[in-house]
C-alpha atoms as a PDB file:
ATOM      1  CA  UNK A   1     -13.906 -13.635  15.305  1.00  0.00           C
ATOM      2  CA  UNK A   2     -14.867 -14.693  11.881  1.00  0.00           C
ATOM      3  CA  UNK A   3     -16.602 -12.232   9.704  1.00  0.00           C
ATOM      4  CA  UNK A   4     -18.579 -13.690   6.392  1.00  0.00           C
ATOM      5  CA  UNK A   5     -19.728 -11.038   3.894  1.00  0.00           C
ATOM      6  CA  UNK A   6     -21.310 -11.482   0.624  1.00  0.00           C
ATOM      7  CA  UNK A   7     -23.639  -9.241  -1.889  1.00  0.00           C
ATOM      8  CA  UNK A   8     -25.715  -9.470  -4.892  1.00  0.00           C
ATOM      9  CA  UNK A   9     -26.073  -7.280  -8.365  1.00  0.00           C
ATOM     10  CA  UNK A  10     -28.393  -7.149 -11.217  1.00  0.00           C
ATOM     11  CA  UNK A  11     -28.342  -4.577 -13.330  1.00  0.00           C
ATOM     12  CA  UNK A  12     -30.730  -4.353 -16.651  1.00  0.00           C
ATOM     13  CA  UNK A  13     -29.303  -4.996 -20.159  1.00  0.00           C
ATOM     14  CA  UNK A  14     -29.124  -1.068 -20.456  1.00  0.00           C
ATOM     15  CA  UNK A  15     -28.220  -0.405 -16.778  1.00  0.00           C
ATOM     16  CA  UNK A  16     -30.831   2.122 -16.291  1.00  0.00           C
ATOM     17  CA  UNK A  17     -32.254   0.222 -13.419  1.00  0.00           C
ATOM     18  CA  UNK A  18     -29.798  -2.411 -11.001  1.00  0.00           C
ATOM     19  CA  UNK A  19     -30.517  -3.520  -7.563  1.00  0.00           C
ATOM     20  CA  UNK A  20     -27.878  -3.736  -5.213  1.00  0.00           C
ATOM     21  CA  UNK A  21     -28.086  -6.152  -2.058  1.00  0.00           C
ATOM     22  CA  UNK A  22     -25.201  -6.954   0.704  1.00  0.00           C
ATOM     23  CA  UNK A  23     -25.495  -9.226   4.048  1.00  0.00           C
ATOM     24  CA  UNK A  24     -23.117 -10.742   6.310  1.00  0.00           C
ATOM     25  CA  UNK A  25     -22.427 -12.615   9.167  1.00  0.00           C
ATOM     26  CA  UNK A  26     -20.459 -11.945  12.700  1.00  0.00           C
ATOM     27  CA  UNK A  27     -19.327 -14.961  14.296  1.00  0.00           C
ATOM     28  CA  UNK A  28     -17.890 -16.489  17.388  1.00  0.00           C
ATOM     29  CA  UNK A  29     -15.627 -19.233  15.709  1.00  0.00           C
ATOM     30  CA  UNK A  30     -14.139 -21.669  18.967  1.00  0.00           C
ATOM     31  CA  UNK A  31     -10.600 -23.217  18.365  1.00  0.00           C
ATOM     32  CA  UNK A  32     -11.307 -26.742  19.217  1.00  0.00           C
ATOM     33  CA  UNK A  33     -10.481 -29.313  16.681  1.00  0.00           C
ATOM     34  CA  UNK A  34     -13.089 -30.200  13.775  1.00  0.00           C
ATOM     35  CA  UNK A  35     -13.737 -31.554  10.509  1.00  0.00           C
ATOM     36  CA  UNK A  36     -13.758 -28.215   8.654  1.00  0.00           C
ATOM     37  CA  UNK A  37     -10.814 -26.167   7.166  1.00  0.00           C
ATOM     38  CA  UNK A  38      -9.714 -22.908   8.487  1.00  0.00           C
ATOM     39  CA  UNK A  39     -12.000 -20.697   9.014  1.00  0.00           C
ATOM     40  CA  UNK A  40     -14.742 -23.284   9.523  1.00  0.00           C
ATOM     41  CA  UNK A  41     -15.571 -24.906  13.106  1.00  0.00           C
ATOM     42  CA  UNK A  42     -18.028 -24.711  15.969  1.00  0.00           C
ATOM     43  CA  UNK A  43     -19.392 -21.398  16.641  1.00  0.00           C
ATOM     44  CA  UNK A  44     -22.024 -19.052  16.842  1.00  0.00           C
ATOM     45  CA  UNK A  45     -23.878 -16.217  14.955  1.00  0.00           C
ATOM     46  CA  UNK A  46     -23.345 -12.835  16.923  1.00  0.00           C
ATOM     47  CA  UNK A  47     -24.950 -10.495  14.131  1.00  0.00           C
ATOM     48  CA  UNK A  48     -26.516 -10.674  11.202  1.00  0.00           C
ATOM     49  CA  UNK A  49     -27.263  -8.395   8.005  1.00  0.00           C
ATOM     50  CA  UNK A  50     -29.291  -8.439   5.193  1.00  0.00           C
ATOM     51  CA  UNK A  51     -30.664  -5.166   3.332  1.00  0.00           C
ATOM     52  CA  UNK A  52     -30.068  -2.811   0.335  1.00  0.00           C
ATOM     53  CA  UNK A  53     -27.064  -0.413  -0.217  1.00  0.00           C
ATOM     54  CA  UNK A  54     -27.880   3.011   0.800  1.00  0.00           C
ATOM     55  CA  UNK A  55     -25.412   4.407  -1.595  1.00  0.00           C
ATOM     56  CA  UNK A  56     -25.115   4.011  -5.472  1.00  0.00           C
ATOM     57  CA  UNK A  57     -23.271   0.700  -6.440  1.00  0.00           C
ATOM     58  CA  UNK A  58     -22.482   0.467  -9.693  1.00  0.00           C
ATOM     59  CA  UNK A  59     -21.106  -2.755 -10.219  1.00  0.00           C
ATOM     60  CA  UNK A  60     -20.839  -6.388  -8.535  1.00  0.00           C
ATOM     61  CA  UNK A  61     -17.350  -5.972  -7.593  1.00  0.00           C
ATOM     62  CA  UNK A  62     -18.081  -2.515  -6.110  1.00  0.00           C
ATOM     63  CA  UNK A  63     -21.031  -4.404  -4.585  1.00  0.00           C
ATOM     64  CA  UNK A  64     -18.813  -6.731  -2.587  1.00  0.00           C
ATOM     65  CA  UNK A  65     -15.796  -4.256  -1.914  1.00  0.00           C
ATOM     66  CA  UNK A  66     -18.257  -1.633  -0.464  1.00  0.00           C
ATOM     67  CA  UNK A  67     -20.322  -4.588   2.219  1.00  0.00           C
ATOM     68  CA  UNK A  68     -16.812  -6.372   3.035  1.00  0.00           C
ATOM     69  CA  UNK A  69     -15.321  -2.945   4.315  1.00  0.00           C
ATOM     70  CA  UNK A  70     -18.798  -2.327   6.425  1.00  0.00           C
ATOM     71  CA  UNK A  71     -18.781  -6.152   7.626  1.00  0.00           C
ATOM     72  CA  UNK A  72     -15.307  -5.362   8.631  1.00  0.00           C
ATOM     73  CA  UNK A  73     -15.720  -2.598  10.751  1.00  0.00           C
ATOM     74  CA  UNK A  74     -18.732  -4.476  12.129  1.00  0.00           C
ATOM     75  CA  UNK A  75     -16.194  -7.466  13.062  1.00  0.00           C
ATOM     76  CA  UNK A  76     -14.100  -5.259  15.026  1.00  0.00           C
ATOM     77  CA  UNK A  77     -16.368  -3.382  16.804  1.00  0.00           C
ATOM     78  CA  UNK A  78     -17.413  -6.640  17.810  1.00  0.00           C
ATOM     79  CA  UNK A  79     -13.811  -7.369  19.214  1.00  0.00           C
ATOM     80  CA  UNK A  80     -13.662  -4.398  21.031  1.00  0.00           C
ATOM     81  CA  UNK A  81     -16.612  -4.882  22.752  1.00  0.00           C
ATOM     82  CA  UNK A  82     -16.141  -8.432  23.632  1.00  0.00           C
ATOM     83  CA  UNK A  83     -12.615  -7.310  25.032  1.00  0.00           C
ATOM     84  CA  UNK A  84     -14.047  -4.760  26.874  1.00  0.00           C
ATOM     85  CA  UNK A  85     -16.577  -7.548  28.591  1.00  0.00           C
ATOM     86  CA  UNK A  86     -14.237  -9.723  29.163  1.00  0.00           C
ATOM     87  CA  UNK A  87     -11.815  -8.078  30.821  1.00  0.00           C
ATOM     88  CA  UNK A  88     -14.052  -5.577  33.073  1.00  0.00           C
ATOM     89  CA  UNK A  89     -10.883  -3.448  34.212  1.00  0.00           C
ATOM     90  CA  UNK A  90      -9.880  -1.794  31.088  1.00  0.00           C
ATOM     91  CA  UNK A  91     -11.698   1.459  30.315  1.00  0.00           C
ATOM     92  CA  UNK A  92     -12.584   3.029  26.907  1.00  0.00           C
ATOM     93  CA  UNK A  93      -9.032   4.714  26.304  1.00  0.00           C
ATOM     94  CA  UNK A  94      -7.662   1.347  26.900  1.00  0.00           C
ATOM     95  CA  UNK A  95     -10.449  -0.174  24.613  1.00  0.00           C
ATOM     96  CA  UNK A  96      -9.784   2.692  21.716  1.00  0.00           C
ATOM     97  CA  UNK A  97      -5.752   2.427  22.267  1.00  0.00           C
ATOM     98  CA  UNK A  98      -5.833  -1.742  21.421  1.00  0.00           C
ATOM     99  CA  UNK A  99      -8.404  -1.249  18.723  1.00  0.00           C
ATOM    100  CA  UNK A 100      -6.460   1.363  16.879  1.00  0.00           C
ATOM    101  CA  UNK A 101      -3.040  -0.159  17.372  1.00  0.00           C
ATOM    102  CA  UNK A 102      -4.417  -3.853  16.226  1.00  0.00           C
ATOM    103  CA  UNK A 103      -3.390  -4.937  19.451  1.00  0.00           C
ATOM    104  CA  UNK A 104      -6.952  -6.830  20.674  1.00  0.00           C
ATOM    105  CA  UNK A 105      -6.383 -10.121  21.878  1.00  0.00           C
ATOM    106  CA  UNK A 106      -9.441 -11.705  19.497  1.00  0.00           C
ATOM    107  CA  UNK A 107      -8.056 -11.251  16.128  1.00  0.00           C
ATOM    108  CA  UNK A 108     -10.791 -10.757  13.082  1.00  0.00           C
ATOM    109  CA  UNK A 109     -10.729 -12.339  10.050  1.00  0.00           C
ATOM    110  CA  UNK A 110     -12.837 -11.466   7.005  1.00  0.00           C
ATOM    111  CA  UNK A 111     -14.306 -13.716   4.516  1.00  0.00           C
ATOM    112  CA  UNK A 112     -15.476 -13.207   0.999  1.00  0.00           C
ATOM    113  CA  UNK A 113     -16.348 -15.317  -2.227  1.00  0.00           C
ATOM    114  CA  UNK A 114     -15.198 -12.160  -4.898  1.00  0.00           C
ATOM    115  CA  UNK A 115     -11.230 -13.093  -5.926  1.00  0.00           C
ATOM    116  CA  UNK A 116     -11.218 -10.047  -7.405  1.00  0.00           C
ATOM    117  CA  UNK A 117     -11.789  -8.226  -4.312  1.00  0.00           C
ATOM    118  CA  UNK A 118      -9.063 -10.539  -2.550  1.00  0.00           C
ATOM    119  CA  UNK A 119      -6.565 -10.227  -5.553  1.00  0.00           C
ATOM    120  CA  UNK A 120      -7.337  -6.280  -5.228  1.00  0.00           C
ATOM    121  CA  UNK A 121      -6.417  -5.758  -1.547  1.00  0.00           C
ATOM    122  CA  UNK A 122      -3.260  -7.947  -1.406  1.00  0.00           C
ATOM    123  CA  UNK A 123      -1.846  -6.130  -4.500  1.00  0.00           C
ATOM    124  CA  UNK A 124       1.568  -4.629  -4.378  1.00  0.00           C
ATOM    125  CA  UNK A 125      -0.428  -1.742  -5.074  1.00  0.00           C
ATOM    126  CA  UNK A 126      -4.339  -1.548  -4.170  1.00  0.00           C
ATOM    127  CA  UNK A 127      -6.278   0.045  -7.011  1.00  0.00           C
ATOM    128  CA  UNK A 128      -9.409  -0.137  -9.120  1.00  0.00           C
ATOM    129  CA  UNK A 129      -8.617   0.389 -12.816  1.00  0.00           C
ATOM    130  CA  UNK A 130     -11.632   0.145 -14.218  1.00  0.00           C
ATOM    131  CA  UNK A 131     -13.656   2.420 -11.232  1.00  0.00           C
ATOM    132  CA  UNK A 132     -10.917   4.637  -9.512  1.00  0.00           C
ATOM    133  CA  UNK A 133     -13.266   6.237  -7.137  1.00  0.00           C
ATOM    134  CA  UNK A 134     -13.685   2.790  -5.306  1.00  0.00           C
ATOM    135  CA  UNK A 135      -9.386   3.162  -4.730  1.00  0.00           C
ATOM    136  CA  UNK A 136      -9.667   4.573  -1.655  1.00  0.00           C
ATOM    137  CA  UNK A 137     -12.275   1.609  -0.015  1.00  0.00           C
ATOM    138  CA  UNK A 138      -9.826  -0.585  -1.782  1.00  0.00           C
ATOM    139  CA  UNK A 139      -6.676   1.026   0.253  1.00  0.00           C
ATOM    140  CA  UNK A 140      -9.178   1.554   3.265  1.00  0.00           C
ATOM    141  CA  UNK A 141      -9.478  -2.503   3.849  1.00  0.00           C
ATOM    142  CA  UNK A 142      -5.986  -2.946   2.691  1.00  0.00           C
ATOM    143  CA  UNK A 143      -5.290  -0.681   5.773  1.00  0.00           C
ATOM    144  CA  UNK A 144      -7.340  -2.225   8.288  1.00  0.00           C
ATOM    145  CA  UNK A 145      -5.097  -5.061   7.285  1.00  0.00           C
ATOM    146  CA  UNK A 146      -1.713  -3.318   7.456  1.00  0.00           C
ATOM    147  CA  UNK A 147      -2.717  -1.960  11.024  1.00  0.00           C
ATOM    148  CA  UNK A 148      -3.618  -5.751  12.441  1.00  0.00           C
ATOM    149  CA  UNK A 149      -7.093  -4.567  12.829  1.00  0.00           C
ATOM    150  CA  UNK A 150      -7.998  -7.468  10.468  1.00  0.00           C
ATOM    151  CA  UNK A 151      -5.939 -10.478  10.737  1.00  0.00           C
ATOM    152  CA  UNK A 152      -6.345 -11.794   7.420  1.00  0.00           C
ATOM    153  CA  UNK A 153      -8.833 -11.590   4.574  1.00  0.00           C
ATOM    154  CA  UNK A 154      -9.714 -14.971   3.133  1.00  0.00           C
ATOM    155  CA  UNK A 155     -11.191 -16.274  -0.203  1.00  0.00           C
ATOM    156  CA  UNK A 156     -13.467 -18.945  -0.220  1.00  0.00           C
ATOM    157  CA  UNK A 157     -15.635 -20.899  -2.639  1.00  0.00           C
ATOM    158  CA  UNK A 158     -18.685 -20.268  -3.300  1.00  0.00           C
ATOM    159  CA  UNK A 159     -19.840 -23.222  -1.869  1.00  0.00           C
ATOM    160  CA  UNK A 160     -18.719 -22.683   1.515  1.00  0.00           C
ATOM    161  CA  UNK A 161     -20.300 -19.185   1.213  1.00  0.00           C
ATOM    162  CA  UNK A 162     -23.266 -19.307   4.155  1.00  0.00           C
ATOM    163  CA  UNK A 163     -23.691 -15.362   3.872  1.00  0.00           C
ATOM    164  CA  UNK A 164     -25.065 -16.238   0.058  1.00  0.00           C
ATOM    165  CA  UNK A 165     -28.834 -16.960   1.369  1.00  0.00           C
ATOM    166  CA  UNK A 166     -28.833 -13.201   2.975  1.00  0.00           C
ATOM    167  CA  UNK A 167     -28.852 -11.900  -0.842  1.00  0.00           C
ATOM    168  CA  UNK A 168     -30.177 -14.514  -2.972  1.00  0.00           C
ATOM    169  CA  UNK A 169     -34.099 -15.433  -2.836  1.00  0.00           C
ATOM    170  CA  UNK A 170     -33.147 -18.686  -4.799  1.00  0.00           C
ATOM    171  CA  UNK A 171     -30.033 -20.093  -3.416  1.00  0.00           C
ATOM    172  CA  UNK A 172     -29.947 -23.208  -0.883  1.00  0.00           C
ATOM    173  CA  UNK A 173     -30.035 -22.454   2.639  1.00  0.00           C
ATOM    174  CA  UNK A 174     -28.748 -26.039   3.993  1.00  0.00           C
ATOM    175  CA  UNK A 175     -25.698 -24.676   5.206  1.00  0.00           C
ATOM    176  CA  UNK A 176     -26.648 -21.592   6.834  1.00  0.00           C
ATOM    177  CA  UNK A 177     -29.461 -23.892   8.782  1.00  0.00           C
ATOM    178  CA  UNK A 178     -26.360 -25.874   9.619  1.00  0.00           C
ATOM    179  CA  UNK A 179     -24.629 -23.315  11.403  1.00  0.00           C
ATOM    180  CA  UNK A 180     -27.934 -22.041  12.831  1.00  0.00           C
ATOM    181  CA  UNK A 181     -28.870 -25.284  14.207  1.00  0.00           C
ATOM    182  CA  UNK A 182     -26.041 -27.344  15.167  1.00  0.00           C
ATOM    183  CA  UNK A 183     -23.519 -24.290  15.564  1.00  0.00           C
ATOM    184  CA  UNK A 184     -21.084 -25.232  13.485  1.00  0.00           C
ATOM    185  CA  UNK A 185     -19.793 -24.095   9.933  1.00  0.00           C
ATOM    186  CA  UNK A 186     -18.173 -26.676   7.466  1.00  0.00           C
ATOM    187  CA  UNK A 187     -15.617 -25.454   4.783  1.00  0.00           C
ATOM    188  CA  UNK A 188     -14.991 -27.917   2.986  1.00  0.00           C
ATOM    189  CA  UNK A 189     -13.219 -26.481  -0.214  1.00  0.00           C
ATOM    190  CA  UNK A 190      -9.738 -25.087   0.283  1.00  0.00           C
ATOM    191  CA  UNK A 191      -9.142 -21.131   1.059  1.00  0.00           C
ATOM    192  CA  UNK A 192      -7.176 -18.690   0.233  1.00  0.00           C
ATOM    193  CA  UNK A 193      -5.544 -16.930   2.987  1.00  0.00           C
ATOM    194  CA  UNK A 194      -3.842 -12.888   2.681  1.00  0.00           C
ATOM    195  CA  UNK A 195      -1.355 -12.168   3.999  1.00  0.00           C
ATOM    196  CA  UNK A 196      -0.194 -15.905   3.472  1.00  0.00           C
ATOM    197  CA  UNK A 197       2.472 -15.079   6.191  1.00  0.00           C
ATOM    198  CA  UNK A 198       1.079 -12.947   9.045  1.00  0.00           C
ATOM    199  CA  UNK A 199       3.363 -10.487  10.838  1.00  0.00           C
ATOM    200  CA  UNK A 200       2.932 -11.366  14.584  1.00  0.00           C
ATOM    201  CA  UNK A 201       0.733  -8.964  16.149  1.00  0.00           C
ATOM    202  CA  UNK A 202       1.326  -6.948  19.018  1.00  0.00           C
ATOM    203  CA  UNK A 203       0.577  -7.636  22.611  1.00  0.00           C
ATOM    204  CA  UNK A 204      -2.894  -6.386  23.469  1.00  0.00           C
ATOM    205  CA  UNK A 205      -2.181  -3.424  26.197  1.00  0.00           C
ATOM    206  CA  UNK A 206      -5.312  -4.967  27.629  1.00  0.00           C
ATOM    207  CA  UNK A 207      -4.261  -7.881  28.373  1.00  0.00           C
ATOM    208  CA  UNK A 208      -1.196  -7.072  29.722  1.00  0.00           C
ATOM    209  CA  UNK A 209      -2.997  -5.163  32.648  1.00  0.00           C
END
């Protein structure tokens, strides 16, 4: 499960009027060799989002912090559910007990184009200097992390980004028509991966049954 979230901000020269956009994309990424780098490949578009913050977003780095939390929530509720399809069996304690422990057997992985997001989370010790109130999301994803619920959360270039179109009138859509179309998402430009080691997850209780 690959999760691709990016946003836009414009603000005014005296920031008395800003517009604040996010959108993101679920996605069914298959493990059969390709072209692309990691977290590229064939796959398929679950969800889709595109619309306005319904809270006040003061900056473009709140902006992005604010829509990757929400995208990553999405992502694993996502999991869950496909869990709970594919194994028929397991019942909703089951379901909540793998999804809280970071134990589901399709592991999520978030992607975003803001370093300073990435940089943020993987700190020794997540903060926001310059807009304290956004600490807590900052810890919040860093958590989701810590607890397995997301895998890993990945930096890539802006060129790679196909969740760009979903907040930018003006930018290209040829790649996001690409995965549309042929199913398939090309990264082409290297990533950064956090945490650069993972810790082995746990075995799904799921699974095991």
């Amino acid at each position: 499960m690959v999760v691709v979230a990016d946003s836009a901000y414009k603000a005014n020269q005296e920031c008395t009027e800003c517009i604040a956009l996010r959108g993101y994309l679920v996605m069914l990424i298959g493990s059969q060799p390709t072209t692309s780098l990691f977290p590229g490949g064939h796959g398929y578009v679950l969800e889709w989002v595109s619309k306005k913050f319904n809270t006040i977003t003061r900056s473009s780095f709140c902006a992005e912090l604010r829509n990757q939390l929400e995208a990553a929530q999405s992502g694993i509720h996502f999991s869950t559910f496909l869990e709970g399809n594919m194994l028929p069996s397991v019942n909703a304690s089951q379901l909540a007990e793998a999804q809280d422990s970071g134990s589901l057997t399709m592991p999520v992985y978030l992607v975003g184009d803001n370093k300073g997001v990435w940089l943020a989370v993987g700190a020794q010790n997540p903060k926001v200097a310059t807009e304290p109130t956004l600490t807590p999301h900052i810890r919040g994803l860093r958590e989701l992390v810590d607890k397995h619920m997301i895998q890993e959360i990945l930096w890539c270039d802006n060129r790679d980004m196909i969740a760009d179109p979903l907040t930018k009138g003006k930018t290209k859509r040829n790649v996001l028509n690409d995965v549309l179309d042929k199913a398939e998402w090309k990264v082409i430009h290297t990533v950064d991966r956090w945490p650069k080691t993972c810790i082995p997850r746990p075995p799904s209780p799921s699974a095991q049954r």
